[in-house]
C-alpha atoms as a PDB file:
ATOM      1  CA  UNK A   1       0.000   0.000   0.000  1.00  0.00           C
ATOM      2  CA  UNK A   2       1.252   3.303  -0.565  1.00  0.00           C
ATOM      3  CA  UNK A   3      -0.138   6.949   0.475  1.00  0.00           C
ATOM      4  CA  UNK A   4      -2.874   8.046  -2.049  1.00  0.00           C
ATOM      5  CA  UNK A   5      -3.296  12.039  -3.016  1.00  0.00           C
ATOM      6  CA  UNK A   6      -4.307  14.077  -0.828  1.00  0.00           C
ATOM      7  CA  UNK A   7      -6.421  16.307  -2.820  1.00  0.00           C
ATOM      8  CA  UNK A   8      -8.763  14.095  -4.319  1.00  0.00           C
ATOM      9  CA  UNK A   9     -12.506  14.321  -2.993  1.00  0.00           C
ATOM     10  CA  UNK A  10     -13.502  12.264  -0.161  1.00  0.00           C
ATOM     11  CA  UNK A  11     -16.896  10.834   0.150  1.00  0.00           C
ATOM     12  CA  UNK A  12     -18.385  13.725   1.508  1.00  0.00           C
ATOM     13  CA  UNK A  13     -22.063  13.720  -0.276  1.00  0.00           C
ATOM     14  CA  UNK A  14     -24.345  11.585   1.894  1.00  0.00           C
ATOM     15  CA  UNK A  15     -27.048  12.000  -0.978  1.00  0.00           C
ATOM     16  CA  UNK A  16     -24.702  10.495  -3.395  1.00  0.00           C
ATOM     17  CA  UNK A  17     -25.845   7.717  -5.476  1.00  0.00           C
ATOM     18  CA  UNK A  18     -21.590   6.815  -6.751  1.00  0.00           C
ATOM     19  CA  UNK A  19     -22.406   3.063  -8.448  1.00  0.00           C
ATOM     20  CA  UNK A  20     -25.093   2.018  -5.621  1.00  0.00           C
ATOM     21  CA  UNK A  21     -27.968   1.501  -8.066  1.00  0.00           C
ATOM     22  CA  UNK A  22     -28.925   0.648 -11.588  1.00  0.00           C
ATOM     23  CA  UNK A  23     -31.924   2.333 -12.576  1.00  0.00           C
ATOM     24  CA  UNK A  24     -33.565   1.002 -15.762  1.00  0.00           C
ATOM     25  CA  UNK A  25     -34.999   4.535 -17.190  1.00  0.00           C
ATOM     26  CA  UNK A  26     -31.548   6.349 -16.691  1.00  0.00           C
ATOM     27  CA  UNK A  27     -29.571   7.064 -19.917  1.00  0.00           C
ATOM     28  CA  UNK A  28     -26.522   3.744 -20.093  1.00  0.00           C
ATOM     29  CA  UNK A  29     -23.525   2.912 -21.680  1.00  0.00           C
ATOM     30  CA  UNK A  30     -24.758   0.021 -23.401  1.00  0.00           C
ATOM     31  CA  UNK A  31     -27.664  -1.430 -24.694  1.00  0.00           C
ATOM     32  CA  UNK A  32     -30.204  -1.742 -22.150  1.00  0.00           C
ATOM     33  CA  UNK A  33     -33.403  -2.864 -23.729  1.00  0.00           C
ATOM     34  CA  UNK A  34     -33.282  -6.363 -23.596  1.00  0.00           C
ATOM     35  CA  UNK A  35     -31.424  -6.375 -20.054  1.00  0.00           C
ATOM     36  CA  UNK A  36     -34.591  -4.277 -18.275  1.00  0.00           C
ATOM     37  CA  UNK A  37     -36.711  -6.739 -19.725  1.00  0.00           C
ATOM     38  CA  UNK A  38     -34.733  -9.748 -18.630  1.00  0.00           C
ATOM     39  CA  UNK A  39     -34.576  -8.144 -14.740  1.00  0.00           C
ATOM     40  CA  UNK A  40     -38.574  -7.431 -15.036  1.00  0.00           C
ATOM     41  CA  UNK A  41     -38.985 -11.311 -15.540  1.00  0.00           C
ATOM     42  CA  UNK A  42     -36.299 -12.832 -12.941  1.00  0.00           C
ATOM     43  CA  UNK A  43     -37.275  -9.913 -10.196  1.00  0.00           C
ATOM     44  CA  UNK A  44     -41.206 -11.790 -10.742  1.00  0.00           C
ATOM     45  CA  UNK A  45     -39.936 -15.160 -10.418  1.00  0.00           C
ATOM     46  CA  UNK A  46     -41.214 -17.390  -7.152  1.00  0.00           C
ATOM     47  CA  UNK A  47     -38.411 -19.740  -7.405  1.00  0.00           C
ATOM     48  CA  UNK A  48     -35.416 -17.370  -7.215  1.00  0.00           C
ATOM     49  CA  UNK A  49     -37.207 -15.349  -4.454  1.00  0.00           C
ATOM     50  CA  UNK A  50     -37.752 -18.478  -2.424  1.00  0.00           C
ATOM     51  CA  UNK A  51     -33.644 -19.091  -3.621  1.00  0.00           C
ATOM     52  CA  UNK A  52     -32.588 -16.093  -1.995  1.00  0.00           C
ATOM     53  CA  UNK A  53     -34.325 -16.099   1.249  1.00  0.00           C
ATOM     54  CA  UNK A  54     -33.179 -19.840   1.871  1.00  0.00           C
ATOM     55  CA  UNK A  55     -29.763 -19.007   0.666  1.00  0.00           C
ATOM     56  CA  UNK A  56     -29.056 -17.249   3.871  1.00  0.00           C
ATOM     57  CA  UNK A  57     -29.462 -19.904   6.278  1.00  0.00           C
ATOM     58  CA  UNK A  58     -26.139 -22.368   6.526  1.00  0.00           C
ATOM     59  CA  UNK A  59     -23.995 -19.009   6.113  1.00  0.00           C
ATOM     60  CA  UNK A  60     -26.044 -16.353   8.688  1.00  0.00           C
ATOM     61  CA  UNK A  61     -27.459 -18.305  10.796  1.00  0.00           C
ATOM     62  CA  UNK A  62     -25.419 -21.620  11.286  1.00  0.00           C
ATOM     63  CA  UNK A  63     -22.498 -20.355  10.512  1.00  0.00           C
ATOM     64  CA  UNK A  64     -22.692 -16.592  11.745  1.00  0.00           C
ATOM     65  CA  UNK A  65     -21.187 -15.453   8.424  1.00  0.00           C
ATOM     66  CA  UNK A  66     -21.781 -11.759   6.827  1.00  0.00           C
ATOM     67  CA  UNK A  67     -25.157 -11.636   4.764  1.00  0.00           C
ATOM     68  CA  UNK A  68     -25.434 -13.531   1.861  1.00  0.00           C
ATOM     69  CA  UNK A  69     -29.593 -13.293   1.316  1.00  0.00           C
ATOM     70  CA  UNK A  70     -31.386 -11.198  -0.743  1.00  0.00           C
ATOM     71  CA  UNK A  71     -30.352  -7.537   0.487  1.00  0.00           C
ATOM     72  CA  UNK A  72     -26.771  -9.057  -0.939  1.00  0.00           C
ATOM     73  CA  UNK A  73     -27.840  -9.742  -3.970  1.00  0.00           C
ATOM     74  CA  UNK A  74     -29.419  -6.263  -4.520  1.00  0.00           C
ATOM     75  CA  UNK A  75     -26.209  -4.859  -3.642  1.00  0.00           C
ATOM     76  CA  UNK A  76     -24.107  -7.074  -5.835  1.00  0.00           C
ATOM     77  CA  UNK A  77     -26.389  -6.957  -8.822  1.00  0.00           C
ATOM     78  CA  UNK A  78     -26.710  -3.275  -8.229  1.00  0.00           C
ATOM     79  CA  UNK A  79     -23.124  -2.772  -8.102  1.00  0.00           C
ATOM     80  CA  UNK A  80     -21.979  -4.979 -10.874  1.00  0.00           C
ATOM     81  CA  UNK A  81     -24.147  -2.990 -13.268  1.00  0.00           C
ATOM     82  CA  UNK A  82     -22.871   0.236 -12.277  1.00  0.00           C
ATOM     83  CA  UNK A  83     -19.468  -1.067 -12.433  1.00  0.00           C
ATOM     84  CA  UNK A  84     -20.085  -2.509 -16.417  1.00  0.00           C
ATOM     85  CA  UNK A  85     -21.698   0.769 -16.957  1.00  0.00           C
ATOM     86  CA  UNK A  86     -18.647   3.170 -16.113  1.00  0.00           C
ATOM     87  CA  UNK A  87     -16.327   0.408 -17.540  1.00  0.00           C
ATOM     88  CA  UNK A  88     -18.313   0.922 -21.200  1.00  0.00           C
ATOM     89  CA  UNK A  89     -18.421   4.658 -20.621  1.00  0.00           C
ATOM     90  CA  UNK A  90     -14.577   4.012 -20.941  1.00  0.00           C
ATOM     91  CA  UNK A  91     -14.957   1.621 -23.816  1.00  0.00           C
ATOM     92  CA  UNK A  92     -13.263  -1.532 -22.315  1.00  0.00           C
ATOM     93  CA  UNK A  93     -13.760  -4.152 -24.686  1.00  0.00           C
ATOM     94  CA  UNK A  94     -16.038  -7.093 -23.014  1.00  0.00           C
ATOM     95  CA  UNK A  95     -15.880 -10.775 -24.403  1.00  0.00           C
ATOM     96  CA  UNK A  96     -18.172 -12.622 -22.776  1.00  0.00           C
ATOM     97  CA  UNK A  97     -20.591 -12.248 -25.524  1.00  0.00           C
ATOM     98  CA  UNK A  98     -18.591 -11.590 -28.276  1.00  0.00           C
ATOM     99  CA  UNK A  99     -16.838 -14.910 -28.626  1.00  0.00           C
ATOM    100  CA  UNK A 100     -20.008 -16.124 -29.796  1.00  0.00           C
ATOM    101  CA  UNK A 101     -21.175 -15.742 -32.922  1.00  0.00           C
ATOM    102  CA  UNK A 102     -24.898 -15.780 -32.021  1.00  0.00           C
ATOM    103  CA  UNK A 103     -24.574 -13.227 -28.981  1.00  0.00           C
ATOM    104  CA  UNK A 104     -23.980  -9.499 -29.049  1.00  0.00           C
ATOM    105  CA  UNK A 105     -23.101  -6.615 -26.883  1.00  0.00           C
ATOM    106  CA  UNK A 106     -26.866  -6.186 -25.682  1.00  0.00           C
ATOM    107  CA  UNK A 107     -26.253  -9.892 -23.623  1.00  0.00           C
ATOM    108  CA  UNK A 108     -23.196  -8.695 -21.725  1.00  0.00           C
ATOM    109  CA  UNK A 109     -25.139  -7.502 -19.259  1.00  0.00           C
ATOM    110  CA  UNK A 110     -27.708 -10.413 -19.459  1.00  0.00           C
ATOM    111  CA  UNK A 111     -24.780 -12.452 -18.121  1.00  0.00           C
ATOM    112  CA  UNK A 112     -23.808 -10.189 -15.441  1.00  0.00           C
ATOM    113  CA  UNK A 113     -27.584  -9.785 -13.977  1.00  0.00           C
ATOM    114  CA  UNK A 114     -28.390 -13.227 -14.276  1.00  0.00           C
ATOM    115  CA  UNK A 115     -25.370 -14.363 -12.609  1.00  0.00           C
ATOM    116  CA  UNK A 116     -25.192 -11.991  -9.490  1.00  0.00           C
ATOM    117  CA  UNK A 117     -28.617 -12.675  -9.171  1.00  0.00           C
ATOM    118  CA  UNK A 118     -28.235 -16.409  -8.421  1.00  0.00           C
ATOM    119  CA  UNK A 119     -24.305 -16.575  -7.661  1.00  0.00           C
ATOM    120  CA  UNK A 120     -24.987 -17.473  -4.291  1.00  0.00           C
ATOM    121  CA  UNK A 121     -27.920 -20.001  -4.829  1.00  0.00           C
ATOM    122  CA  UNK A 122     -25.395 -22.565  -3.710  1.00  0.00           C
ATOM    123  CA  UNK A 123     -25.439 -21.667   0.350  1.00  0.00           C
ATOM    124  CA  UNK A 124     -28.618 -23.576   0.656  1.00  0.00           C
ATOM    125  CA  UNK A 125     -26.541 -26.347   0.338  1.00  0.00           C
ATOM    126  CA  UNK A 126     -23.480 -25.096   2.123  1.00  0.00           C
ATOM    127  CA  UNK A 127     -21.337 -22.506   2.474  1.00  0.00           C
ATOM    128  CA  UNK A 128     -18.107 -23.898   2.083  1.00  0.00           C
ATOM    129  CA  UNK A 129     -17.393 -24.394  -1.675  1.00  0.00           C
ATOM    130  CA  UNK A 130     -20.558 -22.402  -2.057  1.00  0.00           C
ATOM    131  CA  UNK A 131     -19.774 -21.727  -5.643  1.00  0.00           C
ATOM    132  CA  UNK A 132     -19.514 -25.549  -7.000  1.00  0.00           C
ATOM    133  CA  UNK A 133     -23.201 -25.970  -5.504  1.00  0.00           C
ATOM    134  CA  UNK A 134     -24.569 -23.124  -6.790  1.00  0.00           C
ATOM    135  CA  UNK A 135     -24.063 -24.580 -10.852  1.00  0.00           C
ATOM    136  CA  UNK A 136     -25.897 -27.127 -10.477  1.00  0.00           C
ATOM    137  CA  UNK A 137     -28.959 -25.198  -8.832  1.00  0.00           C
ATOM    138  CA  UNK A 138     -28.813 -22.611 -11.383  1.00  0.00           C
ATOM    139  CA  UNK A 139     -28.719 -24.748 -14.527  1.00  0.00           C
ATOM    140  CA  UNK A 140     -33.072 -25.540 -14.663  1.00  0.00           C
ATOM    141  CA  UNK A 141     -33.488 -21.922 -13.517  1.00  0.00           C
ATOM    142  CA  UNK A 142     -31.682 -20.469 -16.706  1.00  0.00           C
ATOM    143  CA  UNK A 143     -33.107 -23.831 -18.977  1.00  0.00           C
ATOM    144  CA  UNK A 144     -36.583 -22.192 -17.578  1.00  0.00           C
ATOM    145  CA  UNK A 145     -35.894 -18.382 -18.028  1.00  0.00           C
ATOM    146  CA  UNK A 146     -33.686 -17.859 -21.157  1.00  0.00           C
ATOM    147  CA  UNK A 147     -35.636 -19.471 -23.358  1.00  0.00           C
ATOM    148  CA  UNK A 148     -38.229 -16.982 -23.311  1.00  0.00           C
ATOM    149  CA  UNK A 149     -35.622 -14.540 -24.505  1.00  0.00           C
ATOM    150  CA  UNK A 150     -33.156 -17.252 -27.024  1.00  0.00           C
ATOM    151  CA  UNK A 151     -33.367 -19.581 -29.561  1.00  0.00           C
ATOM    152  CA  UNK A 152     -32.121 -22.671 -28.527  1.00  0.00           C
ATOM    153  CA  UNK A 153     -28.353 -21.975 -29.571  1.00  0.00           C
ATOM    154  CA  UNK A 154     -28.367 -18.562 -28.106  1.00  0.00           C
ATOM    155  CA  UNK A 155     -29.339 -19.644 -24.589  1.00  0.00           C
ATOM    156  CA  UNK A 156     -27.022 -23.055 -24.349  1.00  0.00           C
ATOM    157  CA  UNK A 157     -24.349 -20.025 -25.108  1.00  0.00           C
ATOM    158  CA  UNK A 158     -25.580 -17.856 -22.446  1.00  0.00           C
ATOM    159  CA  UNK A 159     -26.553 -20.127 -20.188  1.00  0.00           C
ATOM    160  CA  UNK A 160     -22.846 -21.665 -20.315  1.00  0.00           C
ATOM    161  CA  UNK A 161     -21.430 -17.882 -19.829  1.00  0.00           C
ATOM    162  CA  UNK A 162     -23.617 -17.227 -17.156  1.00  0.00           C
ATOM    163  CA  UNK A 163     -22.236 -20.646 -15.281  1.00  0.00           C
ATOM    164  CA  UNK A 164     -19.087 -19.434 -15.604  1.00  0.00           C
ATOM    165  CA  UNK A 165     -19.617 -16.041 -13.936  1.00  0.00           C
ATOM    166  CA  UNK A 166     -21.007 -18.271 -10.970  1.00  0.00           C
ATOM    167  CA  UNK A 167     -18.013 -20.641 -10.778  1.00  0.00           C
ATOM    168  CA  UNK A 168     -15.308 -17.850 -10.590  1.00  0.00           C
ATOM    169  CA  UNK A 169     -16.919 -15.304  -8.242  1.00  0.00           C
ATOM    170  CA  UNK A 170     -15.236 -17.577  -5.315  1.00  0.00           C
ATOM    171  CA  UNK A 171     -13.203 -20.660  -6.923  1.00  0.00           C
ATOM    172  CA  UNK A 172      -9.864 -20.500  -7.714  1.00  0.00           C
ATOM    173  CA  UNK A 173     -10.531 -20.571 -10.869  1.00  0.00           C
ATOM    174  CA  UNK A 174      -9.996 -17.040 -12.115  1.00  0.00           C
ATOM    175  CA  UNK A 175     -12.275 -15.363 -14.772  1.00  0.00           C
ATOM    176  CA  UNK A 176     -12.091 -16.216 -18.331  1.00  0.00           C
ATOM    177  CA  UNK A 177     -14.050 -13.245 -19.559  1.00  0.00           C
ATOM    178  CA  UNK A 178     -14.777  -9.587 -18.761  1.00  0.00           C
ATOM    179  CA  UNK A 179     -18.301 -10.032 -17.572  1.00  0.00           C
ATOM    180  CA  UNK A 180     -17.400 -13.067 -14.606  1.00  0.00           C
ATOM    181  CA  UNK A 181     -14.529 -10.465 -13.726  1.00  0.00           C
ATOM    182  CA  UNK A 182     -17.055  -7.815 -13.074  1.00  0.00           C
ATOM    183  CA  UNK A 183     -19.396 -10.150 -11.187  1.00  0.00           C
ATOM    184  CA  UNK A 184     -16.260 -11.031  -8.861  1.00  0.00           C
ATOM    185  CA  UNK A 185     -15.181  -8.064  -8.230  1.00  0.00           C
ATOM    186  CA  UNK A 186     -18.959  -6.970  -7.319  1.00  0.00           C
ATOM    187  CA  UNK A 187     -19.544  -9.489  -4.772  1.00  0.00           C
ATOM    188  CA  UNK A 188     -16.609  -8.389  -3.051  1.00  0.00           C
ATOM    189  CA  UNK A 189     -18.126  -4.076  -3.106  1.00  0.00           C
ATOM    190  CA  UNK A 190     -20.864  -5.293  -0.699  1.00  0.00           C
ATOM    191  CA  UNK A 191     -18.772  -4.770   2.072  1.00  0.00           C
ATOM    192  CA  UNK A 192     -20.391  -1.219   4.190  1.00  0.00           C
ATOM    193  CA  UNK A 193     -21.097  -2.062   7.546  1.00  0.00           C
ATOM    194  CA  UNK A 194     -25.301  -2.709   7.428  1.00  0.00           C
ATOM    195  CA  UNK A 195     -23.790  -6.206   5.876  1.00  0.00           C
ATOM    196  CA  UNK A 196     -22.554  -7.219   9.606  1.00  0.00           C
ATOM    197  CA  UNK A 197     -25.692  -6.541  11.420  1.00  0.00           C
ATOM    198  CA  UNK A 198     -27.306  -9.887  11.060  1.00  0.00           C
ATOM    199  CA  UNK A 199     -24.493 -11.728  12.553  1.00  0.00           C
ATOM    200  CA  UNK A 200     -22.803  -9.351  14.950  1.00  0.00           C
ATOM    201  CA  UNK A 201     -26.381  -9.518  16.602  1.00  0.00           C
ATOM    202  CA  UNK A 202     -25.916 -12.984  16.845  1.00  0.00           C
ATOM    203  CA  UNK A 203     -22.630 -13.178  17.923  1.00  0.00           C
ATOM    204  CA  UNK A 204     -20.089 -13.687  15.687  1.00  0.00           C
ATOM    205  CA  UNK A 205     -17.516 -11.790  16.155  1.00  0.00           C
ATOM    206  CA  UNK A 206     -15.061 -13.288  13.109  1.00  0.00           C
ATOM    207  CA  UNK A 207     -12.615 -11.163  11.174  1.00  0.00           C
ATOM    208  CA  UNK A 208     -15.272 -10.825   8.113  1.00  0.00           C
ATOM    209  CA  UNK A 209     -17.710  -8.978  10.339  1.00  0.00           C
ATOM    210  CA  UNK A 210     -15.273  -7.144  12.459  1.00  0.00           C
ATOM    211  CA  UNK A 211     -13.947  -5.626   9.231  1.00  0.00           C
ATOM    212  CA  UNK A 212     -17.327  -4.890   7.544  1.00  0.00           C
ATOM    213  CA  UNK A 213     -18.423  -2.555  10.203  1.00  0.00           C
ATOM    214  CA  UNK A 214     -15.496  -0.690  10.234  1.00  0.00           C
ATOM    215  CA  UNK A 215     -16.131   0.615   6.379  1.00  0.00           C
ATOM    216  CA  UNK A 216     -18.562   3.303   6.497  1.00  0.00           C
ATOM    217  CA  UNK A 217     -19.285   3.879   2.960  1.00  0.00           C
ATOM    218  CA  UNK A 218     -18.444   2.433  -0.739  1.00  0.00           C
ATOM    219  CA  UNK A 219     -18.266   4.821  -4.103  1.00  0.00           C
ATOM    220  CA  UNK A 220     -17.366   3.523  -7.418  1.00  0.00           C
ATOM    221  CA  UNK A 221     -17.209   6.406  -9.857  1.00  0.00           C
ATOM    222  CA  UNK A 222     -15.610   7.482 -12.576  1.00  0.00           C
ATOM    223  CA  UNK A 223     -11.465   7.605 -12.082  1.00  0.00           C
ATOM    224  CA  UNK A 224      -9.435   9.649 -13.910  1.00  0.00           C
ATOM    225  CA  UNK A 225      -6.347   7.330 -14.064  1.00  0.00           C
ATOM    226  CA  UNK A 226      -8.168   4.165 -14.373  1.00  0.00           C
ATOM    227  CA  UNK A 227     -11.153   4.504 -15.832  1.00  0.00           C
ATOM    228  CA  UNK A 228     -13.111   3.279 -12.461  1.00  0.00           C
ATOM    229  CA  UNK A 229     -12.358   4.366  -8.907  1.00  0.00           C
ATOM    230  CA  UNK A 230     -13.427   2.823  -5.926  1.00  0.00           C
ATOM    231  CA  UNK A 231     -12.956   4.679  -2.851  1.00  0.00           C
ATOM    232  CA  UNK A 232     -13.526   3.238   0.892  1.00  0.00           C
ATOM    233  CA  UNK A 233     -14.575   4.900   3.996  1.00  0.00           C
ATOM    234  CA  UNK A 234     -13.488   3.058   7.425  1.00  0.00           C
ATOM    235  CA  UNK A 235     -14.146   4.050  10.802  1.00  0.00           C
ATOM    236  CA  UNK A 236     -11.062   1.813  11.660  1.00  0.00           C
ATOM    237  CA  UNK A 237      -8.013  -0.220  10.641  1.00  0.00           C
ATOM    238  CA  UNK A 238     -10.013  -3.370  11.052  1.00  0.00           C
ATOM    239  CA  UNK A 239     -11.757  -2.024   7.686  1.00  0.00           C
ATOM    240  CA  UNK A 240      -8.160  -2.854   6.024  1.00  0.00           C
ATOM    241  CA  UNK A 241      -8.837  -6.862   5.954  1.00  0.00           C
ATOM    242  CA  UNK A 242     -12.176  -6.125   3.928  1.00  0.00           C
ATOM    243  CA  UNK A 243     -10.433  -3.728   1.116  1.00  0.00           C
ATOM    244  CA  UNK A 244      -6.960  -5.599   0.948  1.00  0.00           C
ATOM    245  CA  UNK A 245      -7.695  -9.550   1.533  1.00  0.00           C
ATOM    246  CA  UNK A 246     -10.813  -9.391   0.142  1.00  0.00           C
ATOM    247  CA  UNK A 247     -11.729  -6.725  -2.675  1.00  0.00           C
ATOM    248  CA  UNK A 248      -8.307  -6.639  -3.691  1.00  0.00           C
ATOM    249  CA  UNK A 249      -7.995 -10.283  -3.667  1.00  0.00           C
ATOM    250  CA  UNK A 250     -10.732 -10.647  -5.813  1.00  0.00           C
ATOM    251  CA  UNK A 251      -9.600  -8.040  -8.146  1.00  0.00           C
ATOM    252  CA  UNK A 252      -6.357 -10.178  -8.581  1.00  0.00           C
ATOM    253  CA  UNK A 253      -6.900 -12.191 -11.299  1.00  0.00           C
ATOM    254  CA  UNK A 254     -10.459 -11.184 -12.640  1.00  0.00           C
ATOM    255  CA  UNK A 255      -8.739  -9.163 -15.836  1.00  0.00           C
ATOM    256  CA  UNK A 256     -10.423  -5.965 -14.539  1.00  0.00           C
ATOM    257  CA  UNK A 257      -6.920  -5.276 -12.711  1.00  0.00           C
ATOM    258  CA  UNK A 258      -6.126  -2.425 -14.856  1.00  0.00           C
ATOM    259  CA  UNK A 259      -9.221  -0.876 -15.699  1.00  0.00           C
ATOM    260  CA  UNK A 260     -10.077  -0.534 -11.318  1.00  0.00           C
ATOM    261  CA  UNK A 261      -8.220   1.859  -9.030  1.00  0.00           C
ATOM    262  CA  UNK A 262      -8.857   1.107  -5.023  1.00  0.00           C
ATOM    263  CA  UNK A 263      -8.938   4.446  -2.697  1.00  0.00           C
ATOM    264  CA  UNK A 264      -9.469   3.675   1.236  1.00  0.00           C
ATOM    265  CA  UNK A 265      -9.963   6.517   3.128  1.00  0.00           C
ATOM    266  CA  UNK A 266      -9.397   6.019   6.925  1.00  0.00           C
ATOM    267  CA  UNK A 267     -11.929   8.927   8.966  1.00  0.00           C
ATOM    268  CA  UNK A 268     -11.970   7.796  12.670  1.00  0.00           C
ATOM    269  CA  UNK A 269     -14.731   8.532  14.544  1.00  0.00           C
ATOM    270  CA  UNK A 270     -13.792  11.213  16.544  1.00  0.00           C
ATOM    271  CA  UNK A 271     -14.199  15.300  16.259  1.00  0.00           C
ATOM    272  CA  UNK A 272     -11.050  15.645  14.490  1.00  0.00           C
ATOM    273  CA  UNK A 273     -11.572  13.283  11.777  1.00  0.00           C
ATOM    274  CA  UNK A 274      -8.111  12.989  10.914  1.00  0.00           C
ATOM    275  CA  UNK A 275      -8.146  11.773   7.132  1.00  0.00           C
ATOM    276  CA  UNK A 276      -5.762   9.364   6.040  1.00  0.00           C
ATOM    277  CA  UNK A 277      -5.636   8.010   2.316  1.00  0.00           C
ATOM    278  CA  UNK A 278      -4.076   4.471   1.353  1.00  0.00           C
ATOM    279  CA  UNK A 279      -3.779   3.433  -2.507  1.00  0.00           C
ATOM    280  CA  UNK A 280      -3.670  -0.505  -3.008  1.00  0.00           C
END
């Protein structure tokens, strides 16, 4: 880590929407017809709603793990989107999509909804190797939905993209195209404190929660020397483990490396909110 510049804005603007929600009537960087129709169908469905209130079970409540339910996958989905969107505003090429021949650029973010909706179907089995469980649960939900929107080649292509974004969010394996990296890197952005409450209530007191409620806030805006920024807020060190081990770990490897700059901003809680910048 080394000190970041001191002159660049903090997150000062509590009103600020910076990459917290995709709204479907706001002007995008991409196509966004056919993805607003695609999250109007999956947002109506009963069996991914029942998904993601089961889903939070083995890791919440069993295990006393950060939130992995549905609030998560607002944020994640919500996040991802935003990301893809500032990451087009810069025109980095995506390839997803475009290594097939019957997909375009309006399915890139087809894959990325679809699979940070249901990226984390797998916890109803377990948590550990969450990731491995989740492909098999998600296979008759996208043989159900895409369909509706694909011919039959289109959606065994999409279907098999969308698996892949699932399997690298938290494998080892690392990302083979643009859209899984953006997916990865997205699960990791839910990290403000609100994740914690549900187990911190409960008791756990493990590094993963620790750290989460010692990061106030999360921006991802436009950079200026990458072409996203994503700057941290923490109330306290702890905060570190969440932007370094975590974020930064799953930036490693998920081909966005280049295109994401990572900001922390350490404000303790105390009258003199001394500000201290770190650059990872």
């Amino acid at each position: 880590m080394t000190d970041g510049d001191d002159d660049e804005a903090t997150i000062d603007d509590e009103s600020a929407d910076w990459g917290r929600t995709y709204r479907p009537e706001a002007e995008h960087s991409f196509p966004d017809e056919r993805l607003n129709e695609v999250l109007e169908r999956i947002d109506e469905d009963p069996e991914i709603e029942a998904y993601l209130g089961a889903q939070n079970v083995n890791p919440v409540v069993r295990k006393k793990y950060n939130d992995h339910g549905k609030k998560h996958i607002e944020i994640v989905r919500n996040r991802a989107l935003c990301l893809y969107d500032l990451l087009k505003a810069s025109d980095v090429p995506f390839n997803g999509a475009g290594d097939h021949p019957t997909l375009e650029e309006a399915d890139e973010s087809v894959i990325i909804a679809l699979a940070a909706t249901i990226h984390d179907i797998g916890h109803v089995v377990h948590r550990d190797a969450h990731a491995y469980y989740s492909i098999p649960l998600a296979v008759p939900l996208l043989d159900r939905i895409l369909p509706e929107f694909y011919d039959l080649d289109a959606a065994v292509r999409m279907k098999g993209e969308v698996l892949h974004a699932i399997l690298c969010h938290h494998t080892e394996e690392n990302p083979l195209t643009m859209e899984a990296g953006v997916v990865r890197v997205a699960d990791a952005l839910d990290m403000e404190r609100g994740r914690s409450r549900n187990p911190y209530e409960r008791g756990g007191r493990g590094i993963n929660t620790i750290s989460s409620r010692a990061i106030r806030r999360v921006a991802v805006r436009p950079g200026e020397e990458a072409p996203v920024l994503v700057e941290i807020e923490m109330t306290d060190a702890a905060g570190v483990f969440q932007v370094d081990s975590l974020l930064k770990a799953k930036l490693d490897g998920s081909g966005l490396e280049e295109h994401v700059r990572i900001v922390g901003i350490n404000v303790p809680e105390r009258s003199d909110r001394l500000l201290e910048r770190i650059e990872l």
